[in-house]
C-alpha atoms as a PDB file:
ATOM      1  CA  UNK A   1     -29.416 -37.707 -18.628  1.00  0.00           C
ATOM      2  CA  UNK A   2     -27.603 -34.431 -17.478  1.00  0.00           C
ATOM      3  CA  UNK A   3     -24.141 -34.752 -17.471  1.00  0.00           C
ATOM      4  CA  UNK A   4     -22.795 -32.682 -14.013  1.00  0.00           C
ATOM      5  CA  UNK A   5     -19.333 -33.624 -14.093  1.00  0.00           C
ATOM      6  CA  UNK A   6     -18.842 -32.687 -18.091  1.00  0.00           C
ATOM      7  CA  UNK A   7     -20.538 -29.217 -16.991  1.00  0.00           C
ATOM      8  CA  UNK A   8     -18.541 -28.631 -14.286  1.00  0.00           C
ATOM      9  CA  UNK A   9     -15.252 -29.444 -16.107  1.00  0.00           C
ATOM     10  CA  UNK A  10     -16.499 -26.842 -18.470  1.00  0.00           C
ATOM     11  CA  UNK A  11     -17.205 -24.164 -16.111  1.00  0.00           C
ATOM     12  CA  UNK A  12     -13.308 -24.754 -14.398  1.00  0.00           C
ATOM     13  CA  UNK A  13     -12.123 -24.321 -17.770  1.00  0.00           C
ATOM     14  CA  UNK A  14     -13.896 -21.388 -19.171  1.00  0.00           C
ATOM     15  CA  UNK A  15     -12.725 -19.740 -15.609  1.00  0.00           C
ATOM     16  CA  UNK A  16      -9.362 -20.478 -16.371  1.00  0.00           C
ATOM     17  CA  UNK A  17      -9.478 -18.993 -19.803  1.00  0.00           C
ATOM     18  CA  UNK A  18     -10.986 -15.938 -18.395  1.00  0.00           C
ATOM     19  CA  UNK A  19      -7.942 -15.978 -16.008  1.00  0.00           C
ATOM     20  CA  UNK A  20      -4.832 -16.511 -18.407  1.00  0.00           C
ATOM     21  CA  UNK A  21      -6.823 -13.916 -20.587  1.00  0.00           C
ATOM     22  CA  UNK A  22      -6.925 -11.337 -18.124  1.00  0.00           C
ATOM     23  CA  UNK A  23      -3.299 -11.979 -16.873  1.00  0.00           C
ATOM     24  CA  UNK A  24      -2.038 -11.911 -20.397  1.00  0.00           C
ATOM     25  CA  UNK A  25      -3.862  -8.789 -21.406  1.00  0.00           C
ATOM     26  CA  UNK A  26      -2.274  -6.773 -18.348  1.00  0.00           C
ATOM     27  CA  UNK A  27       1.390  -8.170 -19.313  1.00  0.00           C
ATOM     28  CA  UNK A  28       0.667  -6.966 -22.843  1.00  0.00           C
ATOM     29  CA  UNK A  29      -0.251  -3.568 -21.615  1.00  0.00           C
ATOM     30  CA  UNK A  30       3.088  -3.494 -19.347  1.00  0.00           C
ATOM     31  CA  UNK A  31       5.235  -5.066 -22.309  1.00  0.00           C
ATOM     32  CA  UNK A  32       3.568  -2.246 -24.946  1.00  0.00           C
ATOM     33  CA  UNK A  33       4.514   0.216 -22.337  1.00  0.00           C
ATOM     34  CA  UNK A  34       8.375  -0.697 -21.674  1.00  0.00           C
ATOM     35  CA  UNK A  35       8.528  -0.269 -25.434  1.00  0.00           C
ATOM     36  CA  UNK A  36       7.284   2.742 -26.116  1.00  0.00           C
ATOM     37  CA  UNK A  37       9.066   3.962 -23.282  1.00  0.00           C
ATOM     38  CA  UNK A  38      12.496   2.518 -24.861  1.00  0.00           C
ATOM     39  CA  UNK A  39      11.401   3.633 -27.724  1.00  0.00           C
ATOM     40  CA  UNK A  40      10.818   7.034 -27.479  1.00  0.00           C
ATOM     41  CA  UNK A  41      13.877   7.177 -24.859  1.00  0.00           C
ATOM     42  CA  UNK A  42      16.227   6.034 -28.117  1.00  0.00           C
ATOM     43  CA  UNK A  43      14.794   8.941 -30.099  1.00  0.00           C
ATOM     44  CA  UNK A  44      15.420  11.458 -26.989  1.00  0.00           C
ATOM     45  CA  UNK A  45      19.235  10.235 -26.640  1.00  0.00           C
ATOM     46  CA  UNK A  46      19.513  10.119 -31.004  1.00  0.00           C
ATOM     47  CA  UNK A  47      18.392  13.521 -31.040  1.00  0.00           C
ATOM     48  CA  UNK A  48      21.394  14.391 -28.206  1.00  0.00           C
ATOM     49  CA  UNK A  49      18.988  15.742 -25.858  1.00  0.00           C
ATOM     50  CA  UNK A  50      19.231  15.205 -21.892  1.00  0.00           C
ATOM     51  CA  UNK A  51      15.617  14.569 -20.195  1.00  0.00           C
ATOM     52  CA  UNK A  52      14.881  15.707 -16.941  1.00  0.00           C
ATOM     53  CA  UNK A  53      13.478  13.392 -14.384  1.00  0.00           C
ATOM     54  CA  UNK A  54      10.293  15.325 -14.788  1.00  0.00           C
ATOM     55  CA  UNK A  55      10.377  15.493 -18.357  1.00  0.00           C
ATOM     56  CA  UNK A  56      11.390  11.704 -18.159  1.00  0.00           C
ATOM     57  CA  UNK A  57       8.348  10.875 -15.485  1.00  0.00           C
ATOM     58  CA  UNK A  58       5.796  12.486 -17.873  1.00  0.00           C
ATOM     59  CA  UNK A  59       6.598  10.467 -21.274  1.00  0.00           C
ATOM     60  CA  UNK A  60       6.794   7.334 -18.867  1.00  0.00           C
ATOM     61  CA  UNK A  61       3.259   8.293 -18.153  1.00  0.00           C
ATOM     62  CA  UNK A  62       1.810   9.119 -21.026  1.00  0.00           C
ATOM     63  CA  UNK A  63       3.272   6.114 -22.810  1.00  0.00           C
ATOM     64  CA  UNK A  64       2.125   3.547 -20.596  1.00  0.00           C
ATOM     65  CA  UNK A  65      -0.714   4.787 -18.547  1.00  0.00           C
ATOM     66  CA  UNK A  66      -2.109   6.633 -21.784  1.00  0.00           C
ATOM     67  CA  UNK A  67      -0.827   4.887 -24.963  1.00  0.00           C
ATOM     68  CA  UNK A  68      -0.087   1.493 -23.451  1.00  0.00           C
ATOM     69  CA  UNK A  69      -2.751   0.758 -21.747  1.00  0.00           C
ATOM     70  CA  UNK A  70      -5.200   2.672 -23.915  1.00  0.00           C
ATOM     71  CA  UNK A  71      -4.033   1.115 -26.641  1.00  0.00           C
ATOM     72  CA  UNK A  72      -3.909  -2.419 -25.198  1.00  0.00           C
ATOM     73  CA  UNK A  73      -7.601  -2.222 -23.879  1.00  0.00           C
ATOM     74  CA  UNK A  74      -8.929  -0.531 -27.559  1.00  0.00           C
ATOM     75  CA  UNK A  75      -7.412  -3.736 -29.434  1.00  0.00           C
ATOM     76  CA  UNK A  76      -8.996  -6.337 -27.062  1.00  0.00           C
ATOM     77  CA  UNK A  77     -12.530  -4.479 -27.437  1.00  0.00           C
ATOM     78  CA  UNK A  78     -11.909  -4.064 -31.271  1.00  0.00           C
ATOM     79  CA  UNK A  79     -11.070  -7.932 -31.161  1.00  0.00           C
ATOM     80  CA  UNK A  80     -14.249  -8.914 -29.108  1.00  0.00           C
ATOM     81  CA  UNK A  81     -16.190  -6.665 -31.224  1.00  0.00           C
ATOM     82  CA  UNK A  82     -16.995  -4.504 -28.670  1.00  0.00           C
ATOM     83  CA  UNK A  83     -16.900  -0.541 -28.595  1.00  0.00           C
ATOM     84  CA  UNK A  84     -16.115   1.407 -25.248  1.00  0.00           C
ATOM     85  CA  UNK A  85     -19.725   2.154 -24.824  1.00  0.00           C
ATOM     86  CA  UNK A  86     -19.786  -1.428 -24.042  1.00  0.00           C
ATOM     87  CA  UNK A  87     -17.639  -0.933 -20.697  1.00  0.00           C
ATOM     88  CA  UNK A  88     -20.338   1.432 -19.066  1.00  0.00           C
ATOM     89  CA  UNK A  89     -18.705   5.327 -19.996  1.00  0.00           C
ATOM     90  CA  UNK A  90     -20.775   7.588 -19.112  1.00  0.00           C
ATOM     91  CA  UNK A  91     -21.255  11.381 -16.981  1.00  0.00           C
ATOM     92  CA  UNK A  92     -21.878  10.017 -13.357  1.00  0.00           C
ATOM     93  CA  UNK A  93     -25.707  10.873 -12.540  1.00  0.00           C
ATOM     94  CA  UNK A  94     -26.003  12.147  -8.749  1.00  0.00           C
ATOM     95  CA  UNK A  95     -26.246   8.541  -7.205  1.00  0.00           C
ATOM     96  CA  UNK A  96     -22.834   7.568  -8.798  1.00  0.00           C
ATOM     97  CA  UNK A  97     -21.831  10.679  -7.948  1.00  0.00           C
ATOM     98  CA  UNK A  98     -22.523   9.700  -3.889  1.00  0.00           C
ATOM     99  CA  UNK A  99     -20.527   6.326  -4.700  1.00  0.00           C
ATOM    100  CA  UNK A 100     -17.627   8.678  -6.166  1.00  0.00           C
ATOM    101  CA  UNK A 101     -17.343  10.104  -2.571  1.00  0.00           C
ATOM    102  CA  UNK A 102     -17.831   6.883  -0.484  1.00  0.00           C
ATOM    103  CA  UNK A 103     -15.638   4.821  -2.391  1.00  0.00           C
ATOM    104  CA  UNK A 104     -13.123   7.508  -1.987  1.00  0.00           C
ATOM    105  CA  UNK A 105     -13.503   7.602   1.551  1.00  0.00           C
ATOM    106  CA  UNK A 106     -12.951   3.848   1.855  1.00  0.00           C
ATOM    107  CA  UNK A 107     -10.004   3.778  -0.711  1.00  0.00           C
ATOM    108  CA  UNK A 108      -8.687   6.146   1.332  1.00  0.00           C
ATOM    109  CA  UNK A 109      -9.498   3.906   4.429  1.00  0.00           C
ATOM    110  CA  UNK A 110      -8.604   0.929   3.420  1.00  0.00           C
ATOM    111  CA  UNK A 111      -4.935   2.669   2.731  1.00  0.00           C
ATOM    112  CA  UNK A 112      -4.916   3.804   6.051  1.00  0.00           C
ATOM    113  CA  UNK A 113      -5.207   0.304   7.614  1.00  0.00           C
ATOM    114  CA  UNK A 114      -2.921  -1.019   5.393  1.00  0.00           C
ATOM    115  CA  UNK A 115       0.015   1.551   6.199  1.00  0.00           C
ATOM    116  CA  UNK A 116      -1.158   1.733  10.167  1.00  0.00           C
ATOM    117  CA  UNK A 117      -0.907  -2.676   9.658  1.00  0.00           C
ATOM    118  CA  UNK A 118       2.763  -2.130   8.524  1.00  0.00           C
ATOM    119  CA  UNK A 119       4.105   0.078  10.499  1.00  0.00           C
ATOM    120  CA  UNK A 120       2.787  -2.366  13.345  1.00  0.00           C
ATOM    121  CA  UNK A 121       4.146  -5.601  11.850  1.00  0.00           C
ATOM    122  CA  UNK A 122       7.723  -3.478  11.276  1.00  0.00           C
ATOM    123  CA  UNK A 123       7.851  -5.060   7.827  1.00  0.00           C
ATOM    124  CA  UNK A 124       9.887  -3.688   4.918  1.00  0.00           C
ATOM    125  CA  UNK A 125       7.855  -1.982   1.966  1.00  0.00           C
ATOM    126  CA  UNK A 126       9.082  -1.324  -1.461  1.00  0.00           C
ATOM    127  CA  UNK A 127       8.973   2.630  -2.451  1.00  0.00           C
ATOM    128  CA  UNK A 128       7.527   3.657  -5.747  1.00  0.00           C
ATOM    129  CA  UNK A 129       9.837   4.881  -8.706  1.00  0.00           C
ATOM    130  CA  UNK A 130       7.741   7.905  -8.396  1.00  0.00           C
ATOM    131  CA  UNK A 131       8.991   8.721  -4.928  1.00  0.00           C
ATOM    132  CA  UNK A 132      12.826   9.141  -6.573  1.00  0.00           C
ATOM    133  CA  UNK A 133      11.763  11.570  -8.612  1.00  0.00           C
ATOM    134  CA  UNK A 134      10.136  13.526  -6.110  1.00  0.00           C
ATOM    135  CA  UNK A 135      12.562  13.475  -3.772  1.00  0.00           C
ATOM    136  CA  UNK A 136      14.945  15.272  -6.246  1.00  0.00           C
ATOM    137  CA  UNK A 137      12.286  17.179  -7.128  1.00  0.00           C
ATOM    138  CA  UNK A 138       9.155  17.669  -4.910  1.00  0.00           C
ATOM    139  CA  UNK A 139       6.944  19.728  -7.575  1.00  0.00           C
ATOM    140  CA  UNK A 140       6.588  16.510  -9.673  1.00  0.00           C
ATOM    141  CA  UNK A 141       4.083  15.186  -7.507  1.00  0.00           C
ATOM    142  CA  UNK A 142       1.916  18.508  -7.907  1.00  0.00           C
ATOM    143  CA  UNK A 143       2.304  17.702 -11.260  1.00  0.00           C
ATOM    144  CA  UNK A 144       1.071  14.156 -10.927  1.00  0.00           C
ATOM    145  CA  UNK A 145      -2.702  15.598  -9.525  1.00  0.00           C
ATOM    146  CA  UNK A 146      -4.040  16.406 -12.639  1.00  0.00           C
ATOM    147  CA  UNK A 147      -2.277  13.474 -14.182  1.00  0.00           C
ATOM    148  CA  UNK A 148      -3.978  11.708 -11.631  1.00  0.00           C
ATOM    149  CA  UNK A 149      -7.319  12.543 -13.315  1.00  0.00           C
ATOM    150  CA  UNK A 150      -6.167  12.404 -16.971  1.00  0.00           C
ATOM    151  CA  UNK A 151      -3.965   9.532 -17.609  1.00  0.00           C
ATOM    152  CA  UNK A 152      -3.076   7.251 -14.240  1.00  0.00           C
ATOM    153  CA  UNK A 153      -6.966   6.813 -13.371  1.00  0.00           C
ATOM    154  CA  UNK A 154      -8.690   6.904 -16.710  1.00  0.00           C
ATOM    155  CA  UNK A 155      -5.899   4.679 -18.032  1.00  0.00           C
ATOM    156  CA  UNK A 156      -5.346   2.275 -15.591  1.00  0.00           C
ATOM    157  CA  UNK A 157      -9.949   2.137 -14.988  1.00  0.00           C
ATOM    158  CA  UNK A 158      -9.957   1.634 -18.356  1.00  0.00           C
ATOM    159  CA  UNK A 159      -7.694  -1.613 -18.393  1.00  0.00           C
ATOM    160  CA  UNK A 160      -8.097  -3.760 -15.594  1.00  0.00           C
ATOM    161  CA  UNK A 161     -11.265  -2.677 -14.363  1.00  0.00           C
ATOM    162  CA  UNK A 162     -13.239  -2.441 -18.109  1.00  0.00           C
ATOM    163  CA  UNK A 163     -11.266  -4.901 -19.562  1.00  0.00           C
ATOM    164  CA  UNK A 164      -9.313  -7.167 -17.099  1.00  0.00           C
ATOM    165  CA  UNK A 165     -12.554  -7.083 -14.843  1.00  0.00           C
ATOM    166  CA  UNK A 166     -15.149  -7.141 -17.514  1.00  0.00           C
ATOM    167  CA  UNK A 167     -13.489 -10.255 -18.497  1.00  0.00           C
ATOM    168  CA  UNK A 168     -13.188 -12.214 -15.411  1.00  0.00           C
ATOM    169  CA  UNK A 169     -16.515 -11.350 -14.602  1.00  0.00           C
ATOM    170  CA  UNK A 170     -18.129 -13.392 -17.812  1.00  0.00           C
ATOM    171  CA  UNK A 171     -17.173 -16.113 -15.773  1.00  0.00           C
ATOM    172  CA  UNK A 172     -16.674 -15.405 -12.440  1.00  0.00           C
ATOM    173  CA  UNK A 173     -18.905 -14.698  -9.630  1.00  0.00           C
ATOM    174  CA  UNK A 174     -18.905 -10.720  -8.130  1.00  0.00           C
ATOM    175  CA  UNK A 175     -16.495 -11.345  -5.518  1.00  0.00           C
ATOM    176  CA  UNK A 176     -14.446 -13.266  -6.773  1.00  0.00           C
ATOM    177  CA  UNK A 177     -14.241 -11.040 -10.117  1.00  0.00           C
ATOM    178  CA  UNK A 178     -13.603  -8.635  -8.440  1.00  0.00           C
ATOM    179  CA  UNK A 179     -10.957  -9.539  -6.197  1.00  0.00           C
ATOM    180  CA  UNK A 180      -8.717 -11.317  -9.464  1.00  0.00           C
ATOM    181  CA  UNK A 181      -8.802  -8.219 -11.062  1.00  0.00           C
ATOM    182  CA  UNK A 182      -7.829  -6.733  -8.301  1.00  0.00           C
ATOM    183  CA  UNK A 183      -5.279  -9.006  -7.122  1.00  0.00           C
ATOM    184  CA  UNK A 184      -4.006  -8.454 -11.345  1.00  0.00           C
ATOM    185  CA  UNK A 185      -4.326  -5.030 -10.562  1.00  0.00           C
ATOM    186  CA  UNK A 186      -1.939  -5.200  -7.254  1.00  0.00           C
ATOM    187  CA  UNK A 187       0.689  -7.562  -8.648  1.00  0.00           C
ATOM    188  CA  UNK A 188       1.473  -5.510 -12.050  1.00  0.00           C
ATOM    189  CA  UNK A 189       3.004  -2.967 -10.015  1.00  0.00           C
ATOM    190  CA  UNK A 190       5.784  -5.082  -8.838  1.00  0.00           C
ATOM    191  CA  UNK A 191       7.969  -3.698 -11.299  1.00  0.00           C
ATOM    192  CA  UNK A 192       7.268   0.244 -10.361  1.00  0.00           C
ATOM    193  CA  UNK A 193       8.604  -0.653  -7.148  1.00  0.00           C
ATOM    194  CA  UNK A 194      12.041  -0.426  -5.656  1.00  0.00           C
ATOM    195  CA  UNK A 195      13.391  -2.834  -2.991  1.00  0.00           C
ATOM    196  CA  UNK A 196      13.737  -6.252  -2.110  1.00  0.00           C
ATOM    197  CA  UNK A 197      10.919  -8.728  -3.064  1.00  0.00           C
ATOM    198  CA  UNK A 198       9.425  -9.327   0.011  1.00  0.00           C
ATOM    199  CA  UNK A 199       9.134  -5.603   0.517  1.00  0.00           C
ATOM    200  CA  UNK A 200       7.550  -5.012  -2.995  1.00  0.00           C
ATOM    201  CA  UNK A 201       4.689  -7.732  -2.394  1.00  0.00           C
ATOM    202  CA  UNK A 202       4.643  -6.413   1.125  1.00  0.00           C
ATOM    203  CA  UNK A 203       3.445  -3.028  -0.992  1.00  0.00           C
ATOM    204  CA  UNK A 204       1.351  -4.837  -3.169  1.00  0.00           C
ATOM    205  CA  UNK A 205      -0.647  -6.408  -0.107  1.00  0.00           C
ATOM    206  CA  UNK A 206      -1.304  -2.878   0.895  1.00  0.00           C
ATOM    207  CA  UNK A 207      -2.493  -2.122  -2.613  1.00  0.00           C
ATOM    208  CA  UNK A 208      -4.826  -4.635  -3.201  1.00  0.00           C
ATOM    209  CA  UNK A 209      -6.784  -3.038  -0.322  1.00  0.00           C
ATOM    210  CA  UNK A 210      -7.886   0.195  -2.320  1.00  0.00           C
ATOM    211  CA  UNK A 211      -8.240  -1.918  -5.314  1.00  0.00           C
ATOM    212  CA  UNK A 212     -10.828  -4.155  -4.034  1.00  0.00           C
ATOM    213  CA  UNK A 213     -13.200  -0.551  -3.466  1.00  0.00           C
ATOM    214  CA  UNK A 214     -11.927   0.206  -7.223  1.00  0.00           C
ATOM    215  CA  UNK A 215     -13.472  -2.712  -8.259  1.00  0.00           C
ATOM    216  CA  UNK A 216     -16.242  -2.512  -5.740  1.00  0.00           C
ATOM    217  CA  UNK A 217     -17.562   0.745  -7.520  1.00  0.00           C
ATOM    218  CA  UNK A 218     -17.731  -0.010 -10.995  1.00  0.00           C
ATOM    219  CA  UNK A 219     -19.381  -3.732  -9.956  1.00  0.00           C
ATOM    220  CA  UNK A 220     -21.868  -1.778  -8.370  1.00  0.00           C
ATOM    221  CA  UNK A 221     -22.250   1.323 -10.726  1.00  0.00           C
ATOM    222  CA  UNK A 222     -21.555  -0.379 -14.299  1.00  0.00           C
ATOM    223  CA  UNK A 223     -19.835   2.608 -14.822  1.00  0.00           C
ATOM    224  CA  UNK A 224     -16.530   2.888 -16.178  1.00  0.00           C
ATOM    225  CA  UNK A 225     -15.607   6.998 -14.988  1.00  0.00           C
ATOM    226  CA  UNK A 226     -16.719   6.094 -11.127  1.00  0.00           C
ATOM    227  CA  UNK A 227     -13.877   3.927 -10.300  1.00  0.00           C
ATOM    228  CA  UNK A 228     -11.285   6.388 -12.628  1.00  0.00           C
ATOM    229  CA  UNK A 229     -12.683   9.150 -10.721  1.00  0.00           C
ATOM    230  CA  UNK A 230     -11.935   7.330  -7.560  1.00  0.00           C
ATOM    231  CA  UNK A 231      -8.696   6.323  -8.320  1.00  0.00           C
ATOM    232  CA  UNK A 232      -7.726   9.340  -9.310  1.00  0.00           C
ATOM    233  CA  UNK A 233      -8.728  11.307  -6.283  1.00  0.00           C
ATOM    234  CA  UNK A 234      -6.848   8.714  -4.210  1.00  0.00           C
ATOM    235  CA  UNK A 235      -3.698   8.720  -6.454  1.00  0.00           C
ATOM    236  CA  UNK A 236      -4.444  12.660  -5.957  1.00  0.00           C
ATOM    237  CA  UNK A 237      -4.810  13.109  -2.520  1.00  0.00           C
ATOM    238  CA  UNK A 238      -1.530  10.521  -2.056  1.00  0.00           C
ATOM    239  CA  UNK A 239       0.605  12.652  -4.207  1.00  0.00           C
ATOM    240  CA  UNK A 240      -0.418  16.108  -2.231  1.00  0.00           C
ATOM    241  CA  UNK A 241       0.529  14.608   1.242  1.00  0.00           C
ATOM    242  CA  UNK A 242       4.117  13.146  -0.493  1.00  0.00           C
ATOM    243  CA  UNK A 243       4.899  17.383  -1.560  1.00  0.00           C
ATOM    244  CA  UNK A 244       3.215  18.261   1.846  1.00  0.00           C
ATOM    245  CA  UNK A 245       6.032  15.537   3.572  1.00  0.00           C
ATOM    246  CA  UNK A 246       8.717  15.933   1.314  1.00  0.00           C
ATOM    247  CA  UNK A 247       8.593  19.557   1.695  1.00  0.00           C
ATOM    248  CA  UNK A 248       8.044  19.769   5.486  1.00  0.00           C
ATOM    249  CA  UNK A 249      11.397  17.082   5.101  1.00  0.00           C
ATOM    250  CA  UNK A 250      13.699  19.630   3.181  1.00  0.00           C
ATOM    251  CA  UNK A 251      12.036  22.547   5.253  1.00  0.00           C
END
């Protein structure tokens, strides 16, 4: 005789496995970050020299998107035995290619509605660190295009879509995989924002919106470099209209 209810208890566990595992492995990629950061910040101020906010924005990058988050995602596929090959990296042929532009398009959309849906309600937002920095100094965010495409989307794919997503996803249905990861995805950036709380998840709300197409692509493609190249032609197309705006604002 089948037990249902022992299968079923099994199933609700093995999901919430999958979930604390994929929550836990984007804190640990956060938590590697802050200390590298800190760490490399204590050998800048030893050696008695004075960042820039450029200079400062760029290490911040490359330790977290890069070695962080890199790093993190390389020791949980070491642990599971897996190689990166394993998380679908490969050139885009011409059909992923065509998803590259349309999920693009709809990232893009679906930032649109978010930003037309606040600017409607009137409710507060929390502003990205990033947005400090280039107010002092619009050029950063030109920088920030290529990084787009080098660290912040290759980084950040390789994490919480290969990883984070690849996980929920042994256990989860599509949609719902999907939209955890992306929901993970949304909520780590709480601490990159500035602001009150309700404005920062306010922000995040608005995230998860281009997330869920993030997602969307590599569920559909099985490939790892279609959702980094989307993401980082969104991040990339964000940061020219910020030095198109904050330009046009100290014109």
């Amino acid at each position: 005789m089948i037990d249902f209810d022992a299968d079923s208890d099994a199933d609700v566990r093995s999901r919430v496995r999958a979930l604390i595992v994929a929550v836990a492995v984007s804190l640990s990629g956060l938590a590697v970050g802050f200390a590298v950061v800190f760490g490399l910040g204590a050998v800048v101020v030893g050696a008695g020299v004075r960042p820039t906010p450029l200079t400062a924005l760029a290490v911040s990058l490359v330790a977290i998107q890069g070695v962080a988050f890199g790093g993190v995602a390389l020791a949980y596929l070491r642990y599971r035995g897996w190689g990166v090959g394993a998380l679908g990296v490969r050139a885009p042929d011409v059909r992923e290619l065509l998803v590259v532009v349309a999920g693009y398009a709809l990232a893009i959309a679906a930032a649109v509605v978010g930003a037309v849906a606040v600017s409607v309600t009137g409710l507060p937002v929390g502003e990205n660190q990033v947005a400090d920095v280039g107010r002092a100094d619009p050029t950063a965010f030109l920088w920030l295009i290529p990084a787009s495409f080098l660290l912040i989307g290759p980084g950040e794919e390789l994490l919480f879509r290969g990883v984070v997503q690849g996980r929920l996803r042994e256990t989860f249905a599509p949609v719902s995989g999907v939209a955890l990861a992306s929901a993970v995805f949304a909520a780590v950036h709480f601490v990159a924002l500035t602001g009150g709380a309700g404005g920062r998840l306010v922000t995040i709300s608005v995230l998860f919106l281009p997330s869920l197409v993030f997602g969307a692509v590599y569920e559909l493609t099985d490939n790892l470099v279609v959702p980094a190249l989307v993401h980082g032609a969104y991040n990339a197309t964000l940061f020219l209209l910020a030095y198109v705006a904050f330009r046009l604002m100290g014109a």
